[in-house]
N, C-alpha and C. Protein backbone atom coordinates (compact mmCIF):
# COMPACT_ATOMS: atom_id res chain seq x y z
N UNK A 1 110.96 42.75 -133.18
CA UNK A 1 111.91 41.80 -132.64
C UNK A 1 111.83 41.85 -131.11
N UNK A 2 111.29 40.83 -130.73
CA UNK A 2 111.73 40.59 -128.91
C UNK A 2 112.72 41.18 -128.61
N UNK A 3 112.64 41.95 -127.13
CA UNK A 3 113.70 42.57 -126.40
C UNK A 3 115.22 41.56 -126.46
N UNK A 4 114.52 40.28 -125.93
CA UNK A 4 116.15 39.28 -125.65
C UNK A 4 116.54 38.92 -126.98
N UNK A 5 115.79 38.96 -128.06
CA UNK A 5 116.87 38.87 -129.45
C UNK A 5 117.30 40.11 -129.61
N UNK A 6 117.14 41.36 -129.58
CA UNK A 6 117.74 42.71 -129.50
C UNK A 6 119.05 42.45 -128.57
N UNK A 7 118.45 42.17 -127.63
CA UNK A 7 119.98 41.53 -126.42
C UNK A 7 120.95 40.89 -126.93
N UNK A 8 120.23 39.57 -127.50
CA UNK A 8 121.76 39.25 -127.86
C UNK A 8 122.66 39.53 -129.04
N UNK A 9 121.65 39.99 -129.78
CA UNK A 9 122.60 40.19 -130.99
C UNK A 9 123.52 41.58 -130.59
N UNK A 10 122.93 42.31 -129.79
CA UNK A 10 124.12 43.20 -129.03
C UNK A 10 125.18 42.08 -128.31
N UNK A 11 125.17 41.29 -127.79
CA UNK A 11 126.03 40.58 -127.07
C UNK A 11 127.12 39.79 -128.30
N UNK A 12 126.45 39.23 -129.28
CA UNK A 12 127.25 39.29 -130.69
C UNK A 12 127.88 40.10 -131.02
N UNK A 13 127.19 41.56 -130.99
CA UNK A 13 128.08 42.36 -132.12
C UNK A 13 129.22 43.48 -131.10
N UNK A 14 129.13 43.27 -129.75
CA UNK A 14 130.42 43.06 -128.90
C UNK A 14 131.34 42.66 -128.78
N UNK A 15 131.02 41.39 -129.18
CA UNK A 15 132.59 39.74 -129.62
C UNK A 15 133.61 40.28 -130.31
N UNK A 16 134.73 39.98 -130.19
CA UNK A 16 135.59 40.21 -131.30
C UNK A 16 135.18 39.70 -132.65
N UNK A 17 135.44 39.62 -133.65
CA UNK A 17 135.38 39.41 -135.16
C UNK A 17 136.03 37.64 -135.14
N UNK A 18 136.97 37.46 -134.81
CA UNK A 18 137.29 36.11 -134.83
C UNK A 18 136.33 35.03 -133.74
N UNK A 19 134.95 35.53 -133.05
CA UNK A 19 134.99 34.73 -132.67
C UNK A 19 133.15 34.06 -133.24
N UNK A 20 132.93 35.56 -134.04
CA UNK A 20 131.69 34.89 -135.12
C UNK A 20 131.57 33.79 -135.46
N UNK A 21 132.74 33.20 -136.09
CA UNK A 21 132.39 32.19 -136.41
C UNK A 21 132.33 30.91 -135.58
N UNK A 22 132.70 30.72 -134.57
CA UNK A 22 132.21 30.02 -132.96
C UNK A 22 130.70 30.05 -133.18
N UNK A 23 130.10 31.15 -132.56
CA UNK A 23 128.50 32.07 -132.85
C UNK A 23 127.88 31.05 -133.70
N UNK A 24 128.83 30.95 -135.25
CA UNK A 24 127.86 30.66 -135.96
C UNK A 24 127.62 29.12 -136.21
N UNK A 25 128.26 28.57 -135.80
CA UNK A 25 128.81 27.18 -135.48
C UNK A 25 128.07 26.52 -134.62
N UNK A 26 127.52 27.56 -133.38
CA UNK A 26 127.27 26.69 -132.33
C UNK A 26 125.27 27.17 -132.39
N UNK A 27 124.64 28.45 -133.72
CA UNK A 27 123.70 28.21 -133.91
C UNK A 27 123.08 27.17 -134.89
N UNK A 28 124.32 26.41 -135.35
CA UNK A 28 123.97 25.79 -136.74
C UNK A 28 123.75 24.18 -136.13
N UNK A 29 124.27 24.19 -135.33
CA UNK A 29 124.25 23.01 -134.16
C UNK A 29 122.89 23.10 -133.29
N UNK A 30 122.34 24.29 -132.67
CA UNK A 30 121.29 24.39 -132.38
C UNK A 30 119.57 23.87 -133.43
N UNK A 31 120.76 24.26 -134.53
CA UNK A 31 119.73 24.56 -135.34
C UNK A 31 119.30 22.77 -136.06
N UNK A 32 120.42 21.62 -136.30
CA UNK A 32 120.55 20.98 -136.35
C UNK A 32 119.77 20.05 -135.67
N UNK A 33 120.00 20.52 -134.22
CA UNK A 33 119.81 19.50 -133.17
C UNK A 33 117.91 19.31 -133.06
N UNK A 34 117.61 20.69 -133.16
CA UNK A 34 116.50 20.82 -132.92
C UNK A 34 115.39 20.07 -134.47
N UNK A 35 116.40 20.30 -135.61
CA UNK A 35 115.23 19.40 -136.81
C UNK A 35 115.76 17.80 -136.58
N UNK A 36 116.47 17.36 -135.70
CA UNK A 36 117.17 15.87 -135.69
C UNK A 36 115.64 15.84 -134.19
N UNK A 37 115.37 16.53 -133.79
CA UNK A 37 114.49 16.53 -132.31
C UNK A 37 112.77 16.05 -133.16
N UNK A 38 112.69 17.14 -134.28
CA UNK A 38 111.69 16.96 -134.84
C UNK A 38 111.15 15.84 -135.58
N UNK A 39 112.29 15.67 -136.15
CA UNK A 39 112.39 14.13 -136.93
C UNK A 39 112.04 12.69 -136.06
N UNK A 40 112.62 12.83 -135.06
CA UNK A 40 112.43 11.59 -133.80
C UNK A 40 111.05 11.81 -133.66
N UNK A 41 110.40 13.58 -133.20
CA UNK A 41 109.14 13.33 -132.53
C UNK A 41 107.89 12.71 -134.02
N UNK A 42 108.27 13.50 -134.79
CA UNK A 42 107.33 12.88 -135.96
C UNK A 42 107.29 11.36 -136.32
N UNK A 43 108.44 10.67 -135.99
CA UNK A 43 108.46 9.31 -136.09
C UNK A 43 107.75 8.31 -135.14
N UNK A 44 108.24 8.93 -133.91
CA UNK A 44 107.33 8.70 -133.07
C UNK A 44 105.91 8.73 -132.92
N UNK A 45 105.57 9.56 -133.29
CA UNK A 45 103.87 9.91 -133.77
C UNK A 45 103.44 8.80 -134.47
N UNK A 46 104.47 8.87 -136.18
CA UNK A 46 103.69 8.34 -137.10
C UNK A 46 103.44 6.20 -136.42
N UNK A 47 104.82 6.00 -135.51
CA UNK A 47 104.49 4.59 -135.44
C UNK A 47 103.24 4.31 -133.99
N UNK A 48 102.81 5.06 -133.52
CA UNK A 48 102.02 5.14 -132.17
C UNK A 48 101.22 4.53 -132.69
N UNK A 49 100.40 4.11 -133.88
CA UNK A 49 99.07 3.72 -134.30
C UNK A 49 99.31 2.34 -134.63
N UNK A 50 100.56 2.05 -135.14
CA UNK A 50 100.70 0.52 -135.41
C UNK A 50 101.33 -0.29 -133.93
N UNK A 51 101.90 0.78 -132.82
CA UNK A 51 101.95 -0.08 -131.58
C UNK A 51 100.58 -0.02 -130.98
N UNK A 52 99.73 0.24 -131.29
CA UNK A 52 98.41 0.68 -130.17
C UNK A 52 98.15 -0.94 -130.17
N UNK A 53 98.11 -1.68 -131.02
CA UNK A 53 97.22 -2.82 -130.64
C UNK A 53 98.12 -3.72 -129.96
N UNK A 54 99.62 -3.83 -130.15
CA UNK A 54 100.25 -4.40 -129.49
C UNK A 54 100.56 -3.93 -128.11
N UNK A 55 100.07 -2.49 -127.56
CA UNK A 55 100.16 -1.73 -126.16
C UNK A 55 99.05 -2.28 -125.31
N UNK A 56 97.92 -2.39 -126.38
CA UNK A 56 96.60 -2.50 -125.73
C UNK A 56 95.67 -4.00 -126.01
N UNK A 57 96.04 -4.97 -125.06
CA UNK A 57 95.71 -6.04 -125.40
C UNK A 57 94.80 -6.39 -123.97
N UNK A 58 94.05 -7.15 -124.12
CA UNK A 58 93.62 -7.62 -122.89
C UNK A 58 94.66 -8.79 -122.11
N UNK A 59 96.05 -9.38 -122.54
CA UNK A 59 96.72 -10.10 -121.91
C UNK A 59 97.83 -9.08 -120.83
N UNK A 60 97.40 -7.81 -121.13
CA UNK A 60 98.72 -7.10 -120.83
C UNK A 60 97.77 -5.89 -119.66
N UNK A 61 96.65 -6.23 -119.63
CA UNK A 61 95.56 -5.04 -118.70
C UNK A 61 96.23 -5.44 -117.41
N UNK A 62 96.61 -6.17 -117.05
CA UNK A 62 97.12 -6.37 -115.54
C UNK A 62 98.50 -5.45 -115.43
N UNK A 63 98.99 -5.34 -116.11
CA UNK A 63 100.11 -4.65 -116.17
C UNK A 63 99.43 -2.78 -116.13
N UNK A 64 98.39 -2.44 -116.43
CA UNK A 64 97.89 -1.26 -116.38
C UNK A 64 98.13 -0.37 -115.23
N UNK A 65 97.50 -1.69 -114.17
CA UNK A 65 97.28 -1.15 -112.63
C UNK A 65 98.43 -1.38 -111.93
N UNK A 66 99.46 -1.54 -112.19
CA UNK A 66 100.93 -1.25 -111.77
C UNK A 66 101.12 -0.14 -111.44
């Protein structure tokens, strides 16, 4: 285990008892946020191939050198 997860879970198990569940609340939110992050970037990915031809047109090359 990495030094700074050793760290904090000392910094956890310092807390009072009532405030765990804060802790656990606000990793579940982390934890949330970050597969709602994943989800966007994979979507993103998957539609990049059906905008390519509408990105890349020869009516729109002038707009390149902007």
């Amino acid at each position: 285990m990495p030094a700074n997860a050793r760290a904090l879970i000392a910094k956890i198990e310092a807390l009072p008892a009532d405030r765990l569940a804060e802790i656990e609340d606000f990793v579940d939110f982390i934890q949330q946020r970050e597969q709602e992050r994943a989800l966007t970037r994979a979507a993103a990915s998957t539609s990049t191939p059906s905008f390519t031809a509408v990105w890349n047109n020869p009516e729109d090359d002038v707009y390149d050198a902007l």
